[in-house]
N, C-alpha and C. Protein backbone atom coordinates (compact mmCIF):
# COMPACT_ATOMS: atom_id res chain seq x y z
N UNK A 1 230.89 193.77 174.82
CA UNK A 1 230.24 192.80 173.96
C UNK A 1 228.81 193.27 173.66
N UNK A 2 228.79 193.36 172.62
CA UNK A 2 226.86 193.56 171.98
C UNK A 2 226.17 192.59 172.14
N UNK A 3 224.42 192.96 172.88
CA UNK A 3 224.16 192.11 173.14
C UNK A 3 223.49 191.13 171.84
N UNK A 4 223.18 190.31 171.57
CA UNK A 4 222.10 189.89 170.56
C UNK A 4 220.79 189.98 170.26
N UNK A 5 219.75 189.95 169.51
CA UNK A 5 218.40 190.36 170.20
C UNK A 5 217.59 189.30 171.15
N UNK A 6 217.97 188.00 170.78
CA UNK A 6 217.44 187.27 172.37
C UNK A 6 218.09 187.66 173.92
N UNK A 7 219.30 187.55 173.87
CA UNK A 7 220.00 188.26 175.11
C UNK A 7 219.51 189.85 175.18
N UNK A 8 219.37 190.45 174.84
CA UNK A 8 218.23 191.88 174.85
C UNK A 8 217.35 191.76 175.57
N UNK A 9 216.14 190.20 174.66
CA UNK A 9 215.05 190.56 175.51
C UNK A 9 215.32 189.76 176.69
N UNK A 10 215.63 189.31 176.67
CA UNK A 10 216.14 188.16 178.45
C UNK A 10 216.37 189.52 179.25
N UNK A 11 217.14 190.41 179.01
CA UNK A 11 217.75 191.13 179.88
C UNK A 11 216.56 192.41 179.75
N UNK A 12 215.79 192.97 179.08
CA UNK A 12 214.73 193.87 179.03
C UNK A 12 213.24 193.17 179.49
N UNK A 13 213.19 192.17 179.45
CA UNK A 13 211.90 191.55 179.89
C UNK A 13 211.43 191.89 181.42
N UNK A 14 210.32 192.82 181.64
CA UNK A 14 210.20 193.46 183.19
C UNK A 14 208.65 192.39 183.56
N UNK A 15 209.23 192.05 184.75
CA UNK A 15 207.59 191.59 185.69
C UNK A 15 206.65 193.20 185.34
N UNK A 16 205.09 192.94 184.93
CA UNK A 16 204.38 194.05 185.12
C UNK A 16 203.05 193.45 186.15
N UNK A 17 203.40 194.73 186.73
CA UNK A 17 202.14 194.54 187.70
C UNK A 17 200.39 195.87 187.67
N UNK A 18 201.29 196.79 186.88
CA UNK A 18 199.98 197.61 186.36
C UNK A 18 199.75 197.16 184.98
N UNK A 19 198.48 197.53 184.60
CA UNK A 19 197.94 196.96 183.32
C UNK A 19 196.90 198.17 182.38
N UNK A 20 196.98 198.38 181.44
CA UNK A 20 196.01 199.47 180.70
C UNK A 20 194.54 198.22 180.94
N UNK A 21 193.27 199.22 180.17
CA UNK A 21 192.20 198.29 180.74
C UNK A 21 191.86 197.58 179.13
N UNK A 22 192.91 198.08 178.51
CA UNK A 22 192.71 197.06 176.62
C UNK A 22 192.85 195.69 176.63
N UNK A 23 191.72 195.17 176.04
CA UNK A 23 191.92 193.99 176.06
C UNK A 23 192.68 193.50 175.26
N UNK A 24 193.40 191.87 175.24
CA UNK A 24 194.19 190.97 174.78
C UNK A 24 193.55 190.85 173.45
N UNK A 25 193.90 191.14 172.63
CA UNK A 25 193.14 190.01 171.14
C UNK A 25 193.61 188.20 171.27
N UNK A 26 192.51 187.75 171.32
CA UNK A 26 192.28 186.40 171.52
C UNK A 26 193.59 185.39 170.35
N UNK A 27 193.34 186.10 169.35
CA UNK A 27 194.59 185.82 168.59
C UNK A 27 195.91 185.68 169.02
N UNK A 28 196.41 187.25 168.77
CA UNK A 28 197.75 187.25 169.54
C UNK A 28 197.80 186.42 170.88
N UNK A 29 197.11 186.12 172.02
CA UNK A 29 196.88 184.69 173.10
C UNK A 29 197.52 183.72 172.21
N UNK A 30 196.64 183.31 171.76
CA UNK A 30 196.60 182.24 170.93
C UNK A 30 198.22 181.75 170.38
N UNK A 31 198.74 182.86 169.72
CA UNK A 31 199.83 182.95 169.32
C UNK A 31 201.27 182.93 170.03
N UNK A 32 200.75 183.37 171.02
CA UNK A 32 202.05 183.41 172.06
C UNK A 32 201.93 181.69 173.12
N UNK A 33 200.47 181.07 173.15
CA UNK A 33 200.46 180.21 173.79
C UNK A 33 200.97 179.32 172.66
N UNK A 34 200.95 179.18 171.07
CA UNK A 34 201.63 178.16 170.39
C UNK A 34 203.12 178.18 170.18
N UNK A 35 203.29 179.67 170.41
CA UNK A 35 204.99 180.32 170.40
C UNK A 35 205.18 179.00 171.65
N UNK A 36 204.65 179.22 173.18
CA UNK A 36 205.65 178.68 174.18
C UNK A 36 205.44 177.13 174.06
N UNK A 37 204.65 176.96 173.44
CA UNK A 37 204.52 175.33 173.23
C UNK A 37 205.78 174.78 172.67
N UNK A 38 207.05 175.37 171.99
CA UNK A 38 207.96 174.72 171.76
C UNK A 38 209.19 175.10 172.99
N UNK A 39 208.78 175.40 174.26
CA UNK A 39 209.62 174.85 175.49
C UNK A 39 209.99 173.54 175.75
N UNK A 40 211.30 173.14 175.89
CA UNK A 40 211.83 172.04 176.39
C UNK A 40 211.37 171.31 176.85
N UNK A 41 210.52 169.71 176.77
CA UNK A 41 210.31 168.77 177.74
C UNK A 41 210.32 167.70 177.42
N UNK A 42 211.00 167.12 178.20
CA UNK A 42 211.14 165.68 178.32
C UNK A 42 210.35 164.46 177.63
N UNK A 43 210.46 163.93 176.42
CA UNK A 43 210.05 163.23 176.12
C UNK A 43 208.68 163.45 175.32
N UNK A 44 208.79 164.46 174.71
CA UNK A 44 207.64 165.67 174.32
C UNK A 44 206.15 165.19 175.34
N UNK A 45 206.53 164.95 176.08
CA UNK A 45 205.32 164.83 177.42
C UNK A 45 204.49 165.77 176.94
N UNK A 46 205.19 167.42 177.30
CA UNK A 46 203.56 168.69 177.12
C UNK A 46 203.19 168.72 178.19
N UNK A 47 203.65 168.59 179.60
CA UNK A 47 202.54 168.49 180.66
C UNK A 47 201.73 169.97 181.07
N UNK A 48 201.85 170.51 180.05
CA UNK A 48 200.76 171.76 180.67
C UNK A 48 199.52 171.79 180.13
N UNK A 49 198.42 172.21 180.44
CA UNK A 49 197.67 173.14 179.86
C UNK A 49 197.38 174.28 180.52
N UNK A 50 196.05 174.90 179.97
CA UNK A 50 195.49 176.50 180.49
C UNK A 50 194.39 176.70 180.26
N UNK A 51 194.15 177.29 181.84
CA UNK A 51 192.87 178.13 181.46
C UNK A 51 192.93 179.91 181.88
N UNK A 52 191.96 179.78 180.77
CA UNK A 52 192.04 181.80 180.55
C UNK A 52 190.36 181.94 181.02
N UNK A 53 190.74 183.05 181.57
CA UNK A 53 189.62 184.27 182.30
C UNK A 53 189.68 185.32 181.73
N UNK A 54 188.91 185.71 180.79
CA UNK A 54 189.01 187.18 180.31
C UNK A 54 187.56 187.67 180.10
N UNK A 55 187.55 189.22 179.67
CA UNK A 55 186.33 189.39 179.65
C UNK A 55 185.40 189.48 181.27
N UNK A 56 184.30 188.77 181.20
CA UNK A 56 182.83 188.83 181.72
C UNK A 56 183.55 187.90 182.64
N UNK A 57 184.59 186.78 182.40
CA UNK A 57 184.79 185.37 183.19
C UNK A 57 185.97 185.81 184.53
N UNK A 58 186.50 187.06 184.62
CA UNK A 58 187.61 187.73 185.39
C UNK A 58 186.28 187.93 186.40
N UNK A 59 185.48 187.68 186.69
CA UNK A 59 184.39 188.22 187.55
C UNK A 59 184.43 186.17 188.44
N UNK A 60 184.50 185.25 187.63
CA UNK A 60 184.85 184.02 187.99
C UNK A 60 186.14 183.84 188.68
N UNK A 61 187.00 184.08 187.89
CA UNK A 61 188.21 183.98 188.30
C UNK A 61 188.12 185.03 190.10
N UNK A 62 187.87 186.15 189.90
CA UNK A 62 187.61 186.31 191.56
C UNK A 62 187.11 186.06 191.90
N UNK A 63 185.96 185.91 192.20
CA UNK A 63 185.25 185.12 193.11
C UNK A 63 186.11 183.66 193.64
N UNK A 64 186.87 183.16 192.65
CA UNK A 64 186.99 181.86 193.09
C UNK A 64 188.02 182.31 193.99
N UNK A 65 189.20 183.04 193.80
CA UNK A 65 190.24 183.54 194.70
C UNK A 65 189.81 184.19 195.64
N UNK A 66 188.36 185.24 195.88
CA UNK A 66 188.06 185.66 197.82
C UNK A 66 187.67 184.51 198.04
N UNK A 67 187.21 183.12 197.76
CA UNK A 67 186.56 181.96 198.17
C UNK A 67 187.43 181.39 198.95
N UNK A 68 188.71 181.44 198.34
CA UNK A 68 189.34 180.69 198.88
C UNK A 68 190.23 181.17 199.96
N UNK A 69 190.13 182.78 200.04
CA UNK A 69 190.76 183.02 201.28
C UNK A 69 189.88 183.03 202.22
N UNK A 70 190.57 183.28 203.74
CA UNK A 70 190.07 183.19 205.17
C UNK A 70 188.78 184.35 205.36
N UNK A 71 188.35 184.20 206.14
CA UNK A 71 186.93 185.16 206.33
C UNK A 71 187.55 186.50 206.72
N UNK A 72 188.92 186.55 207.61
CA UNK A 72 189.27 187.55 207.83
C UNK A 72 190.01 188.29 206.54
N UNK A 73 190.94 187.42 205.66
CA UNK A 73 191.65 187.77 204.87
C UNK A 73 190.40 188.37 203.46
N UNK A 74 189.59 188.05 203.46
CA UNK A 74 188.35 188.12 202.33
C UNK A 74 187.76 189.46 202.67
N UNK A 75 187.71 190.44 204.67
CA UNK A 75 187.38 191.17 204.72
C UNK A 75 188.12 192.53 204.45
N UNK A 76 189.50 191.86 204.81
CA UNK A 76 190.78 192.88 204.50
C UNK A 76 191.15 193.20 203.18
N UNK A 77 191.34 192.06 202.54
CA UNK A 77 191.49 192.20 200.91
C UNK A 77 190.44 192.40 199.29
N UNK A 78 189.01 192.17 199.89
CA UNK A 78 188.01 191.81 198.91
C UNK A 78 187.94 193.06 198.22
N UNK A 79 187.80 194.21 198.69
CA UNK A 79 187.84 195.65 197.84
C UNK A 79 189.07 195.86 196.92
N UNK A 80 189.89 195.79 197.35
CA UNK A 80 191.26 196.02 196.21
C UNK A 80 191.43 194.87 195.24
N UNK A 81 191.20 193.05 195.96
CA UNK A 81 191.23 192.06 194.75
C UNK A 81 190.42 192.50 193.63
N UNK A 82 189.03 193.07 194.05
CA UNK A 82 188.28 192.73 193.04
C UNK A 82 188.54 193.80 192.14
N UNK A 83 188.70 194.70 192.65
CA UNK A 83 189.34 195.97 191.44
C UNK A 83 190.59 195.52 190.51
N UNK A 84 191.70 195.48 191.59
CA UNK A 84 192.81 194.73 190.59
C UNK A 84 192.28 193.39 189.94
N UNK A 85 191.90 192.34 190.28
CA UNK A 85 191.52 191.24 189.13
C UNK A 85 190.47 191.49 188.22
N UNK A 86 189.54 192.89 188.54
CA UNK A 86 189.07 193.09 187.53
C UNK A 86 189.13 193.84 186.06
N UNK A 87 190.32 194.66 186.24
CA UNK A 87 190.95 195.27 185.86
C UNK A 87 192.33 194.56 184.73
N UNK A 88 192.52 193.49 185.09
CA UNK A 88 193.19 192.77 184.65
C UNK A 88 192.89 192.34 183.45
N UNK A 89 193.48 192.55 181.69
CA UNK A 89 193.13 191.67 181.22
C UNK A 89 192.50 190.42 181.23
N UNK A 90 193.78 189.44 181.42
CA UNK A 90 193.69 188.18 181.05
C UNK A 90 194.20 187.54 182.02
N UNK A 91 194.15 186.35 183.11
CA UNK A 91 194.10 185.63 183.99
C UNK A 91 194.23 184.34 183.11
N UNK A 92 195.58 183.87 183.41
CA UNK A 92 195.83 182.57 182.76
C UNK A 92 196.49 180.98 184.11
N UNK A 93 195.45 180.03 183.93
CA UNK A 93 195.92 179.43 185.30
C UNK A 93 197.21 178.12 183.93
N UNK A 94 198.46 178.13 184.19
CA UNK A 94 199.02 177.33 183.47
C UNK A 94 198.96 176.09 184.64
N UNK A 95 198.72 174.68 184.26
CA UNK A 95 198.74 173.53 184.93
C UNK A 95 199.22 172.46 184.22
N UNK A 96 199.86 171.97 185.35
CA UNK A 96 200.32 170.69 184.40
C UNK A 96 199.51 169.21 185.15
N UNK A 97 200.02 167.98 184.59
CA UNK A 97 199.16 167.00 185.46
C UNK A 97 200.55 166.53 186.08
N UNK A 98 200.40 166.07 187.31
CA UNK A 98 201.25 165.60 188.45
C UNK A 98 201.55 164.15 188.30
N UNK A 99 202.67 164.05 187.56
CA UNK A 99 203.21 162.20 187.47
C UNK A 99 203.80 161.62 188.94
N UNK A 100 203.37 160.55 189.25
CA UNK A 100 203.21 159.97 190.57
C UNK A 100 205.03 159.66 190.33
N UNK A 101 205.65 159.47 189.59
CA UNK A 101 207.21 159.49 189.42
C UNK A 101 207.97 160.40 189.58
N UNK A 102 208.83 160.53 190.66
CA UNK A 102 209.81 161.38 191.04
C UNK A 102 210.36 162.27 190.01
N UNK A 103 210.75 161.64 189.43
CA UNK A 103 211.60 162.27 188.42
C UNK A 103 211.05 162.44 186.93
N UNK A 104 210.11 161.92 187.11
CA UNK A 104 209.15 162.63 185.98
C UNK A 104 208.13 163.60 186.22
N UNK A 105 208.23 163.61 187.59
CA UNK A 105 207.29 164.94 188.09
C UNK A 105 208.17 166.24 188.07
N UNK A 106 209.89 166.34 188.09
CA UNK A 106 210.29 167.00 188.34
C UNK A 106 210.58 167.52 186.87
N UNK A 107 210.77 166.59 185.91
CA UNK A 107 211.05 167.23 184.64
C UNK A 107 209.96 168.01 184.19
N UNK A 108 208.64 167.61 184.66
CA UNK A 108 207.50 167.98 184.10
C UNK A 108 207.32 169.07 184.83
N UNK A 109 207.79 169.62 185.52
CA UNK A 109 207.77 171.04 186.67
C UNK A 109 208.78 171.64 186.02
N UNK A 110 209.68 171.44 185.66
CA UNK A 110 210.92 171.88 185.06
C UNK A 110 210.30 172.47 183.57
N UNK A 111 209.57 171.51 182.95
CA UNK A 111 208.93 171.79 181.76
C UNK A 111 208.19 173.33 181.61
N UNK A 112 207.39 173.18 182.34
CA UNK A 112 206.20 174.09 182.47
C UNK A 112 206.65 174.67 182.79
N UNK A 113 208.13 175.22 184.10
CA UNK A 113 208.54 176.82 184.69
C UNK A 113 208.75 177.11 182.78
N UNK A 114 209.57 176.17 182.31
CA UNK A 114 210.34 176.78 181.04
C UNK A 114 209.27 177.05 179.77
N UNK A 115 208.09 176.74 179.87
CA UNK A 115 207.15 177.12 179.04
C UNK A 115 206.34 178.45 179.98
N UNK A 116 206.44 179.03 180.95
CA UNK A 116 205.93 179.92 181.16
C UNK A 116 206.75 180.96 180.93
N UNK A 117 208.18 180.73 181.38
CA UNK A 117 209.45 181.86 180.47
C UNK A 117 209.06 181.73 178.97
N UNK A 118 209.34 180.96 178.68
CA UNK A 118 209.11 181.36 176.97
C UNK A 118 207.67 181.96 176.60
N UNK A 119 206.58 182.08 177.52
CA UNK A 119 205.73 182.94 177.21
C UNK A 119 205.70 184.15 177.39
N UNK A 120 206.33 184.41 178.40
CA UNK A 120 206.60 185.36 179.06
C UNK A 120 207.84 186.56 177.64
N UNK A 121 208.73 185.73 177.81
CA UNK A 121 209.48 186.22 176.69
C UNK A 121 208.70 186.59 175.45
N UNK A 122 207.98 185.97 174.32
CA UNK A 122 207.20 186.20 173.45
C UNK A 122 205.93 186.93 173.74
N UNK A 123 205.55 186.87 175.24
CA UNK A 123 204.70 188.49 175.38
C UNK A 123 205.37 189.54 175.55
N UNK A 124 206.72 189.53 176.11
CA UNK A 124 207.08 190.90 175.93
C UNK A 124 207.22 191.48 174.72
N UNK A 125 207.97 190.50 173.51
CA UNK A 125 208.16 191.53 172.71
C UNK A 125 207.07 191.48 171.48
N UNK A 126 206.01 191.00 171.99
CA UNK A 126 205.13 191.90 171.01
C UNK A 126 204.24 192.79 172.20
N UNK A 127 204.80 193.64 173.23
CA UNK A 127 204.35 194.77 173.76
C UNK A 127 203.17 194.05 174.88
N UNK A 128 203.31 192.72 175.56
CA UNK A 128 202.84 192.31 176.42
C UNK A 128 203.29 192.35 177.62
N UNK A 129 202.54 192.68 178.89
CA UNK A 129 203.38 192.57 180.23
C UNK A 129 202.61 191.21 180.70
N UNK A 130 203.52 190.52 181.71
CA UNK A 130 203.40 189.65 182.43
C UNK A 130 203.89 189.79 183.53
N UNK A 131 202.84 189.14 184.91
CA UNK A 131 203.35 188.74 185.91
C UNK A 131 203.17 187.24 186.31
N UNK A 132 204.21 186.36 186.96
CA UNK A 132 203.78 185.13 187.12
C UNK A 132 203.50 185.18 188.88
N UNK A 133 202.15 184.61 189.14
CA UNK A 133 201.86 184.45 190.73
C UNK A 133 201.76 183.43 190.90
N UNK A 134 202.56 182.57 192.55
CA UNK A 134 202.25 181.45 193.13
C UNK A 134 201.40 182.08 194.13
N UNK A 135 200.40 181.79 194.34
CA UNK A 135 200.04 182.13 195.86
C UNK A 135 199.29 180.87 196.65
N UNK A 136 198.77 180.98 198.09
CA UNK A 136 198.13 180.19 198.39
C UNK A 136 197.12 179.61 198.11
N UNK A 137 196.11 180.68 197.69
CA UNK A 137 194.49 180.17 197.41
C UNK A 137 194.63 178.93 195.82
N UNK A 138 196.01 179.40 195.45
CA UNK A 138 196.00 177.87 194.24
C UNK A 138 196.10 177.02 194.60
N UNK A 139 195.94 176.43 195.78
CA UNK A 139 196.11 174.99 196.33
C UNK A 139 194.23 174.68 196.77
N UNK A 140 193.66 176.03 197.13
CA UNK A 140 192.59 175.55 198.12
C UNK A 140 191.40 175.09 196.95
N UNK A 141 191.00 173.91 197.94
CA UNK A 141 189.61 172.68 196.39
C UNK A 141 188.93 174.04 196.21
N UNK A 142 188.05 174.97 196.92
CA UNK A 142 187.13 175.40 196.31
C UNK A 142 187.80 176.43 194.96
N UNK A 143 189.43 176.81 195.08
CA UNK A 143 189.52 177.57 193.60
C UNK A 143 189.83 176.69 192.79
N UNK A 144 190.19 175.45 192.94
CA UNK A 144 190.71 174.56 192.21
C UNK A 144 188.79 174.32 191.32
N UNK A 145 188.16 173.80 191.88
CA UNK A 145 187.35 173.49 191.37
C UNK A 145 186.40 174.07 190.99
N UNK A 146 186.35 176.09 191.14
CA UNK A 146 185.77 177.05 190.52
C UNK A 146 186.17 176.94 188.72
N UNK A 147 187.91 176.80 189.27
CA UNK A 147 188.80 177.56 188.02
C UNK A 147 189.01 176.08 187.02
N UNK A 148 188.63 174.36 187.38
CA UNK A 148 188.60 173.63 186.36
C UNK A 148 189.61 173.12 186.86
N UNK A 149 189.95 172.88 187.66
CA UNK A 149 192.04 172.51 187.97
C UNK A 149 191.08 170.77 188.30
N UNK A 150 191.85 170.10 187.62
CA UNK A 150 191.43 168.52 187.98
C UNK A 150 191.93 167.74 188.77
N UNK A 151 191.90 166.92 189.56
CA UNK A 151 192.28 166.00 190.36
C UNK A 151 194.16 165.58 189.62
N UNK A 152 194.63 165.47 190.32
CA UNK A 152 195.78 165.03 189.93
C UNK A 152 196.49 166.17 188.83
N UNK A 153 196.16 167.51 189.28
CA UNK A 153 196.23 168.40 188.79
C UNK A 153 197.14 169.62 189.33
N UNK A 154 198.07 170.52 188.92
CA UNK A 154 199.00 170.88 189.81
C UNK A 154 198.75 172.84 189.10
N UNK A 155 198.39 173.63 189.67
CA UNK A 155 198.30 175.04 189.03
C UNK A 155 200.12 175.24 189.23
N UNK A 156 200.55 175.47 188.31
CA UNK A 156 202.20 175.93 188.75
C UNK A 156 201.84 177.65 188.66
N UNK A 157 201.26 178.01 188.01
CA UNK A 157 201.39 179.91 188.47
C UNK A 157 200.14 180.26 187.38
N UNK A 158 200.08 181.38 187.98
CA UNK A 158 198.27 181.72 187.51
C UNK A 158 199.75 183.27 186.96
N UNK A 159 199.38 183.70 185.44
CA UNK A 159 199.96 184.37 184.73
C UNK A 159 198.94 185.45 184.54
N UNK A 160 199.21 186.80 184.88
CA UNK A 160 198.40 188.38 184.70
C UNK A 160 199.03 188.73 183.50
N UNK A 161 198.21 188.52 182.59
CA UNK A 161 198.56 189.22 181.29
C UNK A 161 197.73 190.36 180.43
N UNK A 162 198.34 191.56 180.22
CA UNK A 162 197.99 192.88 179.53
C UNK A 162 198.92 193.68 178.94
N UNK A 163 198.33 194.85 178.48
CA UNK A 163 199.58 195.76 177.80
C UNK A 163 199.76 196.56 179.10
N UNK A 164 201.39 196.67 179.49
CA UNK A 164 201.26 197.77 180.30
C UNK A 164 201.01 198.89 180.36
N UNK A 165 201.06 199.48 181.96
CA UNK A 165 200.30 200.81 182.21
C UNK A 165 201.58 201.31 182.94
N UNK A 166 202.42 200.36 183.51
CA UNK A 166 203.91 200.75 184.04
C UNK A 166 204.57 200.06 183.79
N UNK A 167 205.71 200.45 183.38
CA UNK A 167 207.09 199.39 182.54
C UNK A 167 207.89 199.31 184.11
N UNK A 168 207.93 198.75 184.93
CA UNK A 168 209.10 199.07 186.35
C UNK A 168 210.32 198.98 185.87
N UNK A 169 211.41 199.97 186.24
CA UNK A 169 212.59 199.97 185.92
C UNK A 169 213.56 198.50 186.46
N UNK A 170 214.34 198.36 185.80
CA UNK A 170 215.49 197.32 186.15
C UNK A 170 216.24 196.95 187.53
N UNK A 171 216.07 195.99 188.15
CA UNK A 171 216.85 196.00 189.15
C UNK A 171 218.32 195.34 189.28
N UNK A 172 219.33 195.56 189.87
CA UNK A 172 220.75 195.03 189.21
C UNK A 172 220.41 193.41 189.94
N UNK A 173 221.41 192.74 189.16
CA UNK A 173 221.27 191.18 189.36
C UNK A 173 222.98 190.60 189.58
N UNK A 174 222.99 189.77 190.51
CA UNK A 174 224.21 189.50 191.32
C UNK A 174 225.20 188.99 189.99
N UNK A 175 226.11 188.89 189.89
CA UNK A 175 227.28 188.89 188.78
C UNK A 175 227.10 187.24 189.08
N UNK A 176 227.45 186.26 187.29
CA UNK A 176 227.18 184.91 187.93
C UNK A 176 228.38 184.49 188.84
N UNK A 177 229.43 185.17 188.20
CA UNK A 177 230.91 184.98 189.08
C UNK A 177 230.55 184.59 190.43
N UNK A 178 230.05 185.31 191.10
CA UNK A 178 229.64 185.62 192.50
C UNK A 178 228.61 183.80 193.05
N UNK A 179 228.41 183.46 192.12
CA UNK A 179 227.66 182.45 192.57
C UNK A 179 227.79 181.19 192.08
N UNK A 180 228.91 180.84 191.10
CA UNK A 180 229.89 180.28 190.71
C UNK A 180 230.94 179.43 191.08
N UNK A 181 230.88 177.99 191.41
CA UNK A 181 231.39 177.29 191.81
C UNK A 181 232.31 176.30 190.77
N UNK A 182 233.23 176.59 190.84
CA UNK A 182 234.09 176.24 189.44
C UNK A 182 235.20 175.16 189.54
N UNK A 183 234.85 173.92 189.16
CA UNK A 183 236.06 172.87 189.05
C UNK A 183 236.57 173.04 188.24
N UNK A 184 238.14 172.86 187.71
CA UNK A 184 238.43 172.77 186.53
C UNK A 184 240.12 171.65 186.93
């Protein structure tokens, strides 16, 4: 079966974790953040927004992340963060706001994973790499409140975006058969 060109890029779309040191044109951003704005959500809620670090402000954006790690972890890691996050294009924190309703918190989490795929998708194929990171220091107040994250405020993944510098090859992915639970 041939694939189509959305099933293409679904299946060619690589996590990048190296980055050239060219910057993003603020435009094309721009463009790919109105591209993922038409992701699926519930009740056209929208629960995301973003903030971007680029430029002079990737010097913010770290600082706020050694802040928030441990004194030991800040002595072990502070030389290589600051190279790699400085090095980094574009630093995008996507957030949504946290509905005190079960099940509107979950659609709205549901929302936003599916608006960070669809960005993700529309940076690849205009020659963008992406990586999406959860890590710890997105929970801790002092990055929350370096990086703008508001009270009742939830960072779902801080997005590394540039042109790559390494495409990583493909890794095989379990057949759905295999994971497939089938009434009929």
């Amino acid at each position: 079966m041939e694939l189509q060109p959305m099933a293409q890029l679904i299946r060619e779309r690589r996590t990048v974790r190296q980055f050239k040191d060219d910057a993003v044109p603020q435009e094309l951003l721009l463009s790919l953040l109105n591209t993922a704005n038409w992701a699926p959500n519930h009740g056209l809620r929208e629960p995301w927004r973003y903030i971007q670090f680029s430029g002079d402000a990737r010097q913010v954006f770290t600082e706020a992340v050694l802040g928030a790690l441990s004194a030991e972890d800040r002595l072990k890691y502070k030389e290589q963060r600051m190279k790699d996050y400085m090095t980094i294009p574009v630093h995008l924190l996507v957030v949504m706001k946290e509905d005190p309703r079960p099940k509107q918190w979950m659609e709205d989490f549901g929302a936003v994973c599916s608006w960070i795929q669809c960005f993700q998708l529309a940076a690849w194929e205009q020659g963008l790499g992406v990586v999406w990171k959860t890590n710890a220091y997105q929970n801790a107040p002092s990055f929350r409140d370096i990086a703008g994250v508001g009270p009742g405020e939830k960072v779902v993944g801080v997005l590394h975006i540039g042109f790559p510098e390494v495409i990583p090859a493909s890794r095989p992915r379990t057949p759905a058969e295999d994971k497939l639970t089938l009434f009929e």
